[in-house]
C-alpha atoms as a PDB file:
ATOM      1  CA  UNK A   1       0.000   0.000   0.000  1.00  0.00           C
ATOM      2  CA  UNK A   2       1.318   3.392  -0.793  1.00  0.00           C
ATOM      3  CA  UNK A   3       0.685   7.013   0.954  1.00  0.00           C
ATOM      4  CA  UNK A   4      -2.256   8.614   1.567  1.00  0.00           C
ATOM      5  CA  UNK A   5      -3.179  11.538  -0.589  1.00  0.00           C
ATOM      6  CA  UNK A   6      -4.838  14.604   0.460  1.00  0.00           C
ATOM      7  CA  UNK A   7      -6.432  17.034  -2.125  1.00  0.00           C
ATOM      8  CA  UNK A   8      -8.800  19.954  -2.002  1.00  0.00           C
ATOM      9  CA  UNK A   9     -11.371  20.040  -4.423  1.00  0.00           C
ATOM     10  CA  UNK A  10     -13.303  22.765  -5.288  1.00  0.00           C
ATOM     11  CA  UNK A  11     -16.881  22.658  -7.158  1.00  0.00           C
ATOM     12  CA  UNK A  12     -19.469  25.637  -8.293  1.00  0.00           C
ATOM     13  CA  UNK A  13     -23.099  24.196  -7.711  1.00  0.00           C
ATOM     14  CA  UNK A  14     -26.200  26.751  -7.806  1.00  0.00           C
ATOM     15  CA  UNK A  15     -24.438  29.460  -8.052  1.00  0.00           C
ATOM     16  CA  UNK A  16     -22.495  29.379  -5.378  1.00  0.00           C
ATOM     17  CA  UNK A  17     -18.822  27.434  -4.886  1.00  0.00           C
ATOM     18  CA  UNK A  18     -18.517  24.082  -2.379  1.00  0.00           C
ATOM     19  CA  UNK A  19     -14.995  22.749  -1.118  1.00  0.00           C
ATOM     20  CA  UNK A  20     -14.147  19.613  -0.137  1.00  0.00           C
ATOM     21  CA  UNK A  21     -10.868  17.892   1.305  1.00  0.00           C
ATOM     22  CA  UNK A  22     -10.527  14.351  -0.173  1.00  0.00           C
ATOM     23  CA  UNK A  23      -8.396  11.402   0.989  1.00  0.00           C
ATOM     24  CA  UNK A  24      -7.529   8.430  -1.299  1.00  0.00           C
ATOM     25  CA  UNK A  25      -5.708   5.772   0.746  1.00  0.00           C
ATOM     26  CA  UNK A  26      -4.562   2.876  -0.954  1.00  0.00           C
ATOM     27  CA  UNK A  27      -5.009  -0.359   0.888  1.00  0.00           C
ATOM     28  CA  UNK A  28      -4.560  -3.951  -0.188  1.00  0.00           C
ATOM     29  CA  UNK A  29      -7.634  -6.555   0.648  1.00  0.00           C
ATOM     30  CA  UNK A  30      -8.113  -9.932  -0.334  1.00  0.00           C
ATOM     31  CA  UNK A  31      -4.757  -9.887  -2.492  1.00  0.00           C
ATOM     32  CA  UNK A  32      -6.361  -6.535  -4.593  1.00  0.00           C
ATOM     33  CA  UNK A  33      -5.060  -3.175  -4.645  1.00  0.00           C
ATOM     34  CA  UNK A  34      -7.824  -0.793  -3.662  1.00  0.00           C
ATOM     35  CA  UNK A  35      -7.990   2.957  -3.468  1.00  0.00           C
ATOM     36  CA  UNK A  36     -10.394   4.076  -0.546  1.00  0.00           C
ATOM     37  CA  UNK A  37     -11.463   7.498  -0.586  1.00  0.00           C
ATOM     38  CA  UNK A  38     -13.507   9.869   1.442  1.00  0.00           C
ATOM     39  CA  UNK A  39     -14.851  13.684   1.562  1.00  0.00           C
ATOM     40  CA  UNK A  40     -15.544  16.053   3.735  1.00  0.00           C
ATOM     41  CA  UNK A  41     -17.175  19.370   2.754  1.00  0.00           C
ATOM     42  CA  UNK A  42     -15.150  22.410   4.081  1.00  0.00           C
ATOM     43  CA  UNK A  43     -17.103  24.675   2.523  1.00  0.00           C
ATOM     44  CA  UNK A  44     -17.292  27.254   5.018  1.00  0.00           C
ATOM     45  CA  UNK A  45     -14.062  26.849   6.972  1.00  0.00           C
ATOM     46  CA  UNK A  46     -12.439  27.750   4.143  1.00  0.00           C
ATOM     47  CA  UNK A  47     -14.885  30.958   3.372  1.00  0.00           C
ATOM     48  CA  UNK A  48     -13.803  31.549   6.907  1.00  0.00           C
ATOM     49  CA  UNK A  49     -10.649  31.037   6.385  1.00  0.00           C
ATOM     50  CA  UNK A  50     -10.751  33.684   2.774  1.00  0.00           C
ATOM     51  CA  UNK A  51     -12.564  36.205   5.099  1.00  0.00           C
ATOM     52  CA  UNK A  52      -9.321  36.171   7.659  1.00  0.00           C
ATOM     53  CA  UNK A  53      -6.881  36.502   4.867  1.00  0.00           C
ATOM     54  CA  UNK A  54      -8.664  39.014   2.802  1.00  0.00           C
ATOM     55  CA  UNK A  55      -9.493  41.295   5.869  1.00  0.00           C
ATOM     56  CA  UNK A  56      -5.193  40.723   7.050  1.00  0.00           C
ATOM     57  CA  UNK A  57      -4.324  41.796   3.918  1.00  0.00           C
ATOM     58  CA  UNK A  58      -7.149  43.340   1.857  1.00  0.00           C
ATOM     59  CA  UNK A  59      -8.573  46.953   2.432  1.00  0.00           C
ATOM     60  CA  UNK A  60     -12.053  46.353   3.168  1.00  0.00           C
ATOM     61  CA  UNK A  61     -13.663  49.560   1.563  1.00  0.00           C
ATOM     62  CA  UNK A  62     -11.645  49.428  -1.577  1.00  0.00           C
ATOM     63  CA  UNK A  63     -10.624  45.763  -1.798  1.00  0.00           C
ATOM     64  CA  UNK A  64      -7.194  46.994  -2.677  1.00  0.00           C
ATOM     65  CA  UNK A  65      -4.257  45.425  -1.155  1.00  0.00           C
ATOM     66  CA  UNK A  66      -2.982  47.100   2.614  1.00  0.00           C
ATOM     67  CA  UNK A  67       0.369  48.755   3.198  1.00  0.00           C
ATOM     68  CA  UNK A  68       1.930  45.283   4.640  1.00  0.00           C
ATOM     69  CA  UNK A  69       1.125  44.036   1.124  1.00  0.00           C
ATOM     70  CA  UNK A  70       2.478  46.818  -0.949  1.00  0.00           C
ATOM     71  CA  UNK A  71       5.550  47.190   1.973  1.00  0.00           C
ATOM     72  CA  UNK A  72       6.009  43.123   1.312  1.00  0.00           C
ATOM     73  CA  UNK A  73       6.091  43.580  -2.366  1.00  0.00           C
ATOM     74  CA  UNK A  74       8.587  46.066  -2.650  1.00  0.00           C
ATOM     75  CA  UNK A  75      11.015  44.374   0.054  1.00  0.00           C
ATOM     76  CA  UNK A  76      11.142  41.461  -2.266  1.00  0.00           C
ATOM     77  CA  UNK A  77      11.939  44.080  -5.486  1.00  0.00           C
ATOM     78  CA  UNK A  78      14.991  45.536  -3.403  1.00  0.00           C
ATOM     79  CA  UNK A  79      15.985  41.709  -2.193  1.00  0.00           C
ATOM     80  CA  UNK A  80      16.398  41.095  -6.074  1.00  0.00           C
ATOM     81  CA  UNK A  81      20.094  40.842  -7.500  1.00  0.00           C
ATOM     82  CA  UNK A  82      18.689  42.815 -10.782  1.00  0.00           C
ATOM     83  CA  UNK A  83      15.924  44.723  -9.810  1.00  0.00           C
ATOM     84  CA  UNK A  84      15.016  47.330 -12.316  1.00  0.00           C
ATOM     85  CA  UNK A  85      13.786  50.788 -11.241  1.00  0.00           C
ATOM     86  CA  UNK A  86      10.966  51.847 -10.290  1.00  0.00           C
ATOM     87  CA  UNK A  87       8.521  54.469  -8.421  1.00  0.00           C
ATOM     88  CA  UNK A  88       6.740  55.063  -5.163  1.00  0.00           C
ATOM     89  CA  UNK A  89       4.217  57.431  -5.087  1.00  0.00           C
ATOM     90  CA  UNK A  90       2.255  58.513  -2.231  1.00  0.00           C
ATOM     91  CA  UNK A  91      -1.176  60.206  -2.925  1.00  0.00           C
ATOM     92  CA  UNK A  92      -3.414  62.390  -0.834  1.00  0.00           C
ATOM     93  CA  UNK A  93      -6.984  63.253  -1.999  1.00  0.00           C
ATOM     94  CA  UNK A  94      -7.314  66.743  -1.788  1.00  0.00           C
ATOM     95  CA  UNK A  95      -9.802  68.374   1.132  1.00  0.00           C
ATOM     96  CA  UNK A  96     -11.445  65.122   1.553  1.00  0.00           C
ATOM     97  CA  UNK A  97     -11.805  65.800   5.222  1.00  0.00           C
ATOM     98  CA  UNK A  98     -14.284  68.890   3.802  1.00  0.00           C
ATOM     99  CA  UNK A  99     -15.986  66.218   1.555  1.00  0.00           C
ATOM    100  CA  UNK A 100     -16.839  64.135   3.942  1.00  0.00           C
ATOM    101  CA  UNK A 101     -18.205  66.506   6.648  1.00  0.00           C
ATOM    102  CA  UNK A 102     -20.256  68.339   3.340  1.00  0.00           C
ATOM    103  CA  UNK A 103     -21.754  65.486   1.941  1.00  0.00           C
ATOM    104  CA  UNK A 104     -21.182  62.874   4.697  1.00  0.00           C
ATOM    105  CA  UNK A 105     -19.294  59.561   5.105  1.00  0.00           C
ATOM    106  CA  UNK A 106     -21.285  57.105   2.793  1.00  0.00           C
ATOM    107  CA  UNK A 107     -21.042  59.493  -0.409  1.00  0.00           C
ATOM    108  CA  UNK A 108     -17.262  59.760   1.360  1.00  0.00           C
ATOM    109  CA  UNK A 109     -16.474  56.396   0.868  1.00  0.00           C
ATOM    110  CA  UNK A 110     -17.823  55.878  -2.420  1.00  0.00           C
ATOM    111  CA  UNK A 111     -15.832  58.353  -3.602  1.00  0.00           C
ATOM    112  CA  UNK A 112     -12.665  57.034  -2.290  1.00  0.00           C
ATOM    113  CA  UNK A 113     -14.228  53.769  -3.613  1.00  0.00           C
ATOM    114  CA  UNK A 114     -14.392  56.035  -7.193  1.00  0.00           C
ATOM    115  CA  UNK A 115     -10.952  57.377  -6.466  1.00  0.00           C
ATOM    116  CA  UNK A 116      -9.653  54.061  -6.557  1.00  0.00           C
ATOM    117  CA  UNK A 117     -10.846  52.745  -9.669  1.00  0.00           C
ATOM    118  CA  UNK A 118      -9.957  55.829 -11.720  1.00  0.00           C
ATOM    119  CA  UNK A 119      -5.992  55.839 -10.154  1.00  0.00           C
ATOM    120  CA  UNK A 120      -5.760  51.786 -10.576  1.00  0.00           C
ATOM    121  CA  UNK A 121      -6.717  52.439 -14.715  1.00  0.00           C
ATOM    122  CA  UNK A 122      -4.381  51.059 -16.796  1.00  0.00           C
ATOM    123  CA  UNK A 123      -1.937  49.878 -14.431  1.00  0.00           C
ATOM    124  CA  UNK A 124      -0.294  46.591 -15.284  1.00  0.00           C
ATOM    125  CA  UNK A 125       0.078  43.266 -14.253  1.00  0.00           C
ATOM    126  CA  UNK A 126       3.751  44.291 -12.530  1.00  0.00           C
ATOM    127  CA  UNK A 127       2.252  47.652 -10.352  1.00  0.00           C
ATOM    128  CA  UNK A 128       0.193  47.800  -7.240  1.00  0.00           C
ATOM    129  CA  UNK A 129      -1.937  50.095  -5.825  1.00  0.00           C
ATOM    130  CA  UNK A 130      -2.603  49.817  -1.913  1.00  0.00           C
ATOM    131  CA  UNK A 131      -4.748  52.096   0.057  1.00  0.00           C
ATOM    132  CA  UNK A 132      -2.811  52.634   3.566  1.00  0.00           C
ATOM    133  CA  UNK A 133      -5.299  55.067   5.535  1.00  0.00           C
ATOM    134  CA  UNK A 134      -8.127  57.189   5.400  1.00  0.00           C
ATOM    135  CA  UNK A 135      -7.516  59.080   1.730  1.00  0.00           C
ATOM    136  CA  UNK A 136      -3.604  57.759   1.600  1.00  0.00           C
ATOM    137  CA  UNK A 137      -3.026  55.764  -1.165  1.00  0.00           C
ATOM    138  CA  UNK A 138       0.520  54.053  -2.345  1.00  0.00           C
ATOM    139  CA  UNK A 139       1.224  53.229  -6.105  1.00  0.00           C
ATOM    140  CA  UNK A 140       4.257  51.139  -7.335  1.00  0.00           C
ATOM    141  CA  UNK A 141       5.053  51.126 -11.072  1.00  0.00           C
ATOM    142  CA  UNK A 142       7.575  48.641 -11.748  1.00  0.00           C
ATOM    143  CA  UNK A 143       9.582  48.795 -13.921  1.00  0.00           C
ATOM    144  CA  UNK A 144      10.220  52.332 -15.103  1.00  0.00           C
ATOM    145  CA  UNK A 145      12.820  53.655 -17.511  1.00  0.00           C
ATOM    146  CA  UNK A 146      13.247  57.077 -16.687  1.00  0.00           C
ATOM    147  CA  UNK A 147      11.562  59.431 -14.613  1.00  0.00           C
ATOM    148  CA  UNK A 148      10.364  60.995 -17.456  1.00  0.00           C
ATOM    149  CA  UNK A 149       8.118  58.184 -18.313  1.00  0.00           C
ATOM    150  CA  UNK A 150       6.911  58.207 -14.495  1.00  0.00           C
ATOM    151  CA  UNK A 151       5.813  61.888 -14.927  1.00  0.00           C
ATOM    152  CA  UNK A 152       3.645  61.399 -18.292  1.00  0.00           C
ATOM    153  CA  UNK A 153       1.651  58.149 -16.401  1.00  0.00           C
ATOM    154  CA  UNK A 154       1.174  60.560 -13.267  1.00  0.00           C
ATOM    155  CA  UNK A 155      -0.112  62.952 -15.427  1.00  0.00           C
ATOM    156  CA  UNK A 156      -3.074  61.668 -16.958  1.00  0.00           C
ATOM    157  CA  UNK A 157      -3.547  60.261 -14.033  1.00  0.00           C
ATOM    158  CA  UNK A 158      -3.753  63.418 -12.529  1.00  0.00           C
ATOM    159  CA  UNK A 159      -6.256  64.442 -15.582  1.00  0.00           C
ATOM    160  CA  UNK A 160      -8.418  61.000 -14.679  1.00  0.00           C
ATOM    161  CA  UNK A 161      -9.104  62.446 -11.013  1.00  0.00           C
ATOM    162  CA  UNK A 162      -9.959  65.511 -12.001  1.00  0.00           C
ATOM    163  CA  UNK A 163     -12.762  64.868 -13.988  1.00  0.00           C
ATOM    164  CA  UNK A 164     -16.177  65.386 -11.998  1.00  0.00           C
ATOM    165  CA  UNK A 165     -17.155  61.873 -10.089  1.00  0.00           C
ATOM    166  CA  UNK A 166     -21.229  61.591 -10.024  1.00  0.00           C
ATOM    167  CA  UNK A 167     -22.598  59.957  -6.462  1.00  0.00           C
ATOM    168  CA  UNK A 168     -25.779  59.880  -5.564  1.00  0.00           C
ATOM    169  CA  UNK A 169     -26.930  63.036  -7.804  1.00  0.00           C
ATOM    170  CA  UNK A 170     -23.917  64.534  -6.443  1.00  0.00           C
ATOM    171  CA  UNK A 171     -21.244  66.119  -8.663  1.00  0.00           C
ATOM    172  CA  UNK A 172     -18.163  66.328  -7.074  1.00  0.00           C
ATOM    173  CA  UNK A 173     -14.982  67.572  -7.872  1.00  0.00           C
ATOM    174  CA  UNK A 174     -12.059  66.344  -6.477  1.00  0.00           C
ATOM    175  CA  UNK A 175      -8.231  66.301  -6.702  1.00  0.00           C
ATOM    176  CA  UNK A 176      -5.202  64.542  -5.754  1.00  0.00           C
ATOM    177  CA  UNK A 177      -1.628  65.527  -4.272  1.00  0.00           C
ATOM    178  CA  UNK A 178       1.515  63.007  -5.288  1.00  0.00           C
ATOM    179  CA  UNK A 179       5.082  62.890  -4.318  1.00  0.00           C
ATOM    180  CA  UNK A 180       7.063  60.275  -6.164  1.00  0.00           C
ATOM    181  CA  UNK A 181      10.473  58.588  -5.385  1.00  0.00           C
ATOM    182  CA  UNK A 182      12.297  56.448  -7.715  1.00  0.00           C
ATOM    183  CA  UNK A 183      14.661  53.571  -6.787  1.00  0.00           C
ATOM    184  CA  UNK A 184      17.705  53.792  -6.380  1.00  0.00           C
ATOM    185  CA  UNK A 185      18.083  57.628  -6.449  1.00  0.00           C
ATOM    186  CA  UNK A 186      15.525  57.871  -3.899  1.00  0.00           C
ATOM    187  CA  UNK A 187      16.410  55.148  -1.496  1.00  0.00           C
ATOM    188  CA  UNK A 188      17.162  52.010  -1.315  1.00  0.00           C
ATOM    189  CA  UNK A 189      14.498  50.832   1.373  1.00  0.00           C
ATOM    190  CA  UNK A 190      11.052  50.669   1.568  1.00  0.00           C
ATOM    191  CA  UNK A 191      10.849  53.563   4.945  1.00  0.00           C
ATOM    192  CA  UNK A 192      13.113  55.747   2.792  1.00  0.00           C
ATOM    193  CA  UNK A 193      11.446  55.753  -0.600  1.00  0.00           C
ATOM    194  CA  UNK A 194       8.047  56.300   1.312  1.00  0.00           C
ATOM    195  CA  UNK A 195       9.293  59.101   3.626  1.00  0.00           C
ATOM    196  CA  UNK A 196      10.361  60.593   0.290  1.00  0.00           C
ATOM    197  CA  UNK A 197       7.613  60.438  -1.322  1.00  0.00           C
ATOM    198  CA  UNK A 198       5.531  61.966   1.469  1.00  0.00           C
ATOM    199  CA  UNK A 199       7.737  64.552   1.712  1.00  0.00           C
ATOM    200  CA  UNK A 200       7.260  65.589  -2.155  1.00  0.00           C
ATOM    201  CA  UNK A 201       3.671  65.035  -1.548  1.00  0.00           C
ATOM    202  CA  UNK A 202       3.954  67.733   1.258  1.00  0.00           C
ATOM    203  CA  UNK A 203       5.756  70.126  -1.182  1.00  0.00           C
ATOM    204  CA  UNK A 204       2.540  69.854  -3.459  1.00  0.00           C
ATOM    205  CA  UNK A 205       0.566  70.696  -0.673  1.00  0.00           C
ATOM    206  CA  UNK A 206       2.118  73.759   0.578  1.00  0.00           C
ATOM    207  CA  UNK A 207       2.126  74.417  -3.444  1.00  0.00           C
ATOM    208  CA  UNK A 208      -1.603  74.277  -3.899  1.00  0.00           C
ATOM    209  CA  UNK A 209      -2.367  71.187  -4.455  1.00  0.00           C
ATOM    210  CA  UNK A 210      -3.460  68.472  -7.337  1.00  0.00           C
ATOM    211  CA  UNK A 211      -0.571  68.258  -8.733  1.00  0.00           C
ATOM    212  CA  UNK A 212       2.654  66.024  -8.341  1.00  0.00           C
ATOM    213  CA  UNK A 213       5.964  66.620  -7.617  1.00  0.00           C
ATOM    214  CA  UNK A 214       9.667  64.452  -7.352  1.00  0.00           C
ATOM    215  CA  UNK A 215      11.313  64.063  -4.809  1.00  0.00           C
ATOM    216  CA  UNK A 216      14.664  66.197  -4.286  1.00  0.00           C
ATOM    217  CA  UNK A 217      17.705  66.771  -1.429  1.00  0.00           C
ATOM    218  CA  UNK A 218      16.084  70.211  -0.871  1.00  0.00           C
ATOM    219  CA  UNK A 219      12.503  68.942   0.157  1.00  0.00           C
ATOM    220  CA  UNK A 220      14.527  66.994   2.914  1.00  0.00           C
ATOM    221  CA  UNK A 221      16.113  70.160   3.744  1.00  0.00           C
ATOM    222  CA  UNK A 222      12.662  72.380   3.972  1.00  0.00           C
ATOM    223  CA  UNK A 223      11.182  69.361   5.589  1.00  0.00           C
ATOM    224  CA  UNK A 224      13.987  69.028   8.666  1.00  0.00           C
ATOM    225  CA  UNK A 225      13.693  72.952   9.064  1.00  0.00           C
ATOM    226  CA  UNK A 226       9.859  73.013   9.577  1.00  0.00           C
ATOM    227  CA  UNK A 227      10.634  70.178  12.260  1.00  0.00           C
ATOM    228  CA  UNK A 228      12.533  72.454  14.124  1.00  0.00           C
ATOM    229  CA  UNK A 229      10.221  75.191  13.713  1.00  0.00           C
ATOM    230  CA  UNK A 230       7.267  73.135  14.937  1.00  0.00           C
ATOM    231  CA  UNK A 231       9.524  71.850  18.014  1.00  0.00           C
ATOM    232  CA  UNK A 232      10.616  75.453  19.087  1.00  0.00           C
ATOM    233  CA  UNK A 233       6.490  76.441  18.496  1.00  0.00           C
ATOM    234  CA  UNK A 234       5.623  74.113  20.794  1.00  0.00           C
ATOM    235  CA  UNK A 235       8.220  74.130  23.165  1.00  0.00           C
ATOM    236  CA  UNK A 236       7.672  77.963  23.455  1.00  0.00           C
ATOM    237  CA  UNK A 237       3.769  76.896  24.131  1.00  0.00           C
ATOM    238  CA  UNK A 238       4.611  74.410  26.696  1.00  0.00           C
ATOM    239  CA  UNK A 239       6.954  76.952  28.239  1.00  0.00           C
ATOM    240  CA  UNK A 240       4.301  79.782  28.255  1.00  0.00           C
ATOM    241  CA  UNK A 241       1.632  77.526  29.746  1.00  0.00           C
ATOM    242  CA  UNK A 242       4.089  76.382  32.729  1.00  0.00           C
ATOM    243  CA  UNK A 243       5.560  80.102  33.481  1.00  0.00           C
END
């Protein structure tokens, strides 16, 4: 008699899908080689088990993929002997906290829902989009040539967003603020290249907004000085409260 075998099997009846693990054991009786098998229908410890994994690892609003998946993904690019380049881009919808509190959370959420689908168009097989919080959203584009050919996708991108999104008889207009890194210029990590590309994100932001913007040696400059600034602020607050 040889070794068991265990295989999960996997049928769609009425609509809906049914899993089963099967064993096939061979035994020997009566000087003939058998093969005994049996089921068991595990149809809805593994739905339970999908529901864990999609809500470790899945954004529930958007279904997109959460920062440990993107931060995964690009710690395997960098482990790579020949890695290409590519981009990190970190995007900030524009005033949504006004959105939200105008025309409330649901109409909110499908609009981040909206905001989604429009950034994830024509992305390929090889990038990833991953929502991280609230209205923070990550984008890898592997590979890239050149950061000229980063610029041209963010820009009709940027031309996507813009366009009016209709909600509920709602028309609303919304934008987007990006800051891009590119490997290795950027960083060679995954904390680095983000923190870069929030930090040109900030620069669009203190710029006015919807638009993007690379990262550069002077935006970590500008961004260590307002540190300090912020620190002596509140220090001086803290100082004037206790006098």
């Amino acid at each position: 008699a040889g070794q068991a075998i265990v295989v999960e099997e996997s049928f769609v009846r009425d609509g809906g899908r049914q899993v089963y693990l099967t064993s096939h054991q061979p035994v020997r009786i009566a000087e003939r080689n058998l093969l005994l098998s049996s089921s068991a229908d595990v149809t809805e410890q593994k739905a339970f088990e999908d529901q864990l994994f999609r809500s470790a690892y899945y954004d529930e609003l958007t279904d997109l993929p959460n920062r440990r998946v993107i931060e995964h993904r690009v710690n395997k690019l960098l482990a790579s002997d020949d890695t290409p380049g590519f981009a990190l881009a970190f995007l900030d919808v524009d005033n949504f906290k006004h959105i939200n509190d105008y025309y409330g959370h649901t109409i909110g959420d499908a609009l981040l829902v909206e905001m989604a689908r429009r950034i994830a168009m024509n992305l390929r097989t090889s990038d990833m989009l991953s929502r991280i919080s609230g209205d923070e959203f990550v984008l890898l584009l592997h590979p890239v040539q050149d950061q000229e050919e980063v610029a041209e996708f963010v820009r009709f991108m940027l031309e996507r967003i813009k366009a009016p999104f209709f909600i509920d008889d709602s028309e609303i207009f919304a934008s987007t603020s990006i800051g891009v890194s590119l490997h290795p210029e950027h960083g060679r990590s995954y904390d680095a290249l983000r923190h870069n590309a929030d930090i040109a994100m900030y620069r669009v932001k203190n710029a006015g907004k919807g638009t993007a913007a690379f990262f550069d040696d002077s935006m970590e400059r500008e961004a260590q000085a307002r540190m300090k600034v912020e620190q002596s602020l509140r220090l001086a607050i803290l100082e004037k409260r206790f006098c």
